[in-house]
Protein backbone atom coordinates (compact mmCIF):
# COMPACT_ATOMS: atom_id res chain seq x y z
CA UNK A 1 0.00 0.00 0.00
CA UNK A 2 1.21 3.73 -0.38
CA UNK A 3 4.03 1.91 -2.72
CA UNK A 4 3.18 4.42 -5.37
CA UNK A 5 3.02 7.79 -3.22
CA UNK A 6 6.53 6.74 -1.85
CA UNK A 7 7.82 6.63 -5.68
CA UNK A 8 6.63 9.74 -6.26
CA UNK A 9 8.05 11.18 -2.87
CA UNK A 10 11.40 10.03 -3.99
CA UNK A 11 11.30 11.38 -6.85
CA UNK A 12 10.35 14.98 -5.87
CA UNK A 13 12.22 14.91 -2.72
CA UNK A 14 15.16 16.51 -3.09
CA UNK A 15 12.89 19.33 -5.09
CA UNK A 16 10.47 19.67 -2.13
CA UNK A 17 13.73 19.95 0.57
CA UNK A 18 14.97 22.98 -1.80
CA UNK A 19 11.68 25.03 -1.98
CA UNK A 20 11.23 24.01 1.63
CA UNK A 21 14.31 24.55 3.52
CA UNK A 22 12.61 24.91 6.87
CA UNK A 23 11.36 21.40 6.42
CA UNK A 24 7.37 19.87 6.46
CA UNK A 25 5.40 17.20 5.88
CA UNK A 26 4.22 16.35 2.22
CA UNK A 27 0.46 15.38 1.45
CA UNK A 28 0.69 13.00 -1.57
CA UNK A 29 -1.80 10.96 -3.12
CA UNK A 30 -0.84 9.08 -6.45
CA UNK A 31 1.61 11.32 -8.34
CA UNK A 32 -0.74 14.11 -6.46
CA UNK A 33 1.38 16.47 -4.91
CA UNK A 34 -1.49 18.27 -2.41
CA UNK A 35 1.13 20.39 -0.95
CA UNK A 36 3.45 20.83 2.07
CA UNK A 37 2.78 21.96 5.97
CA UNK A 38 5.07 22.72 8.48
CA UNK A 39 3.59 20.27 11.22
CA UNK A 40 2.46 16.77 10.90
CA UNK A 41 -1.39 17.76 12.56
CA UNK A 42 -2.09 20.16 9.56
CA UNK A 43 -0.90 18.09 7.00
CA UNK A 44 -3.20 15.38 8.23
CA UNK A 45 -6.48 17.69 8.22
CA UNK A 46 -5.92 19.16 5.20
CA UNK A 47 -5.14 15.29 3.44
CA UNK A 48 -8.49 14.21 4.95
CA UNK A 49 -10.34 17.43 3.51
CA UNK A 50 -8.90 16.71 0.08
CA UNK A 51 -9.10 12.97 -0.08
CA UNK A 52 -11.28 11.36 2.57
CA UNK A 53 -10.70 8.08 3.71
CA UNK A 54 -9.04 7.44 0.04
CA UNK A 55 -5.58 6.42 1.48
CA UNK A 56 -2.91 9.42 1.14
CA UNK A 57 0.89 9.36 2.24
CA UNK A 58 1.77 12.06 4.79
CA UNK A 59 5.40 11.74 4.70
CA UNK A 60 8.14 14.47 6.71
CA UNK A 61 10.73 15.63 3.66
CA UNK A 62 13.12 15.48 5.44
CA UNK A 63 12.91 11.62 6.34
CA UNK A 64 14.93 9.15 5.19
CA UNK A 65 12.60 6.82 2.47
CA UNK A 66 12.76 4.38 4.76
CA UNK A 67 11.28 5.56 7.36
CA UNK A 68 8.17 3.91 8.73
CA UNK A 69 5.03 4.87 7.11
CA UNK A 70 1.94 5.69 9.06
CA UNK A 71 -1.33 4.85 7.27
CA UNK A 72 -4.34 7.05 7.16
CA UNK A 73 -7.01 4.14 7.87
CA UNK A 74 -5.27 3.58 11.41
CA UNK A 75 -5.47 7.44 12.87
CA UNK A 76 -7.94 8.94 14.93
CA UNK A 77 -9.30 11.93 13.14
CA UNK A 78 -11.85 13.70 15.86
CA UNK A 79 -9.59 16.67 15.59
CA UNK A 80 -8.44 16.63 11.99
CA UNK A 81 -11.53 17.72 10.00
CA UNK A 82 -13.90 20.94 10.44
CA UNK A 83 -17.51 20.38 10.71
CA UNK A 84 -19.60 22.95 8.76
């Protein structure tokens, strides 16, 4: 799961560390780049306003790729979404 998001991250990594030199955590679903936050709890919320429960990789840029991978389906999200 996620094997294609982490392709892409790989990819675009050493892109998303130079336009982001203070560091984040990329929203990626597919080869959808969603964008980049500076903490992990806004990433998240934003992810789950864009794609749901469609799974998404939430991934810190400046990780190393092999880094364990947290998967949407297994967070608590009472916090992460607005209710309008």
């Amino acid at each position: 799961m996620l094997e294609q998001e982490m392709k892409y991250f790989k990819s675009i990594q050493d892109e998303l560390k130079a336009k982001n030199p203070e560091g984040g955590f990329a929203v990626i679903s597919g080869e959808d780049l969603l964008g980049v936050w500076l903490n992990r709890q806004d990433a998240l919320k934003e992810g789950v306003e864009e794609y749901g429960i469609k799974a998404f990789l939430v991934k810190n840029i400046d990780d190393d790729v092999n880094h364990t991978i947290n998967f949407t389906r297994n967070l608590i999200f009472r916090d992460a979404v607005s209710y309008r």
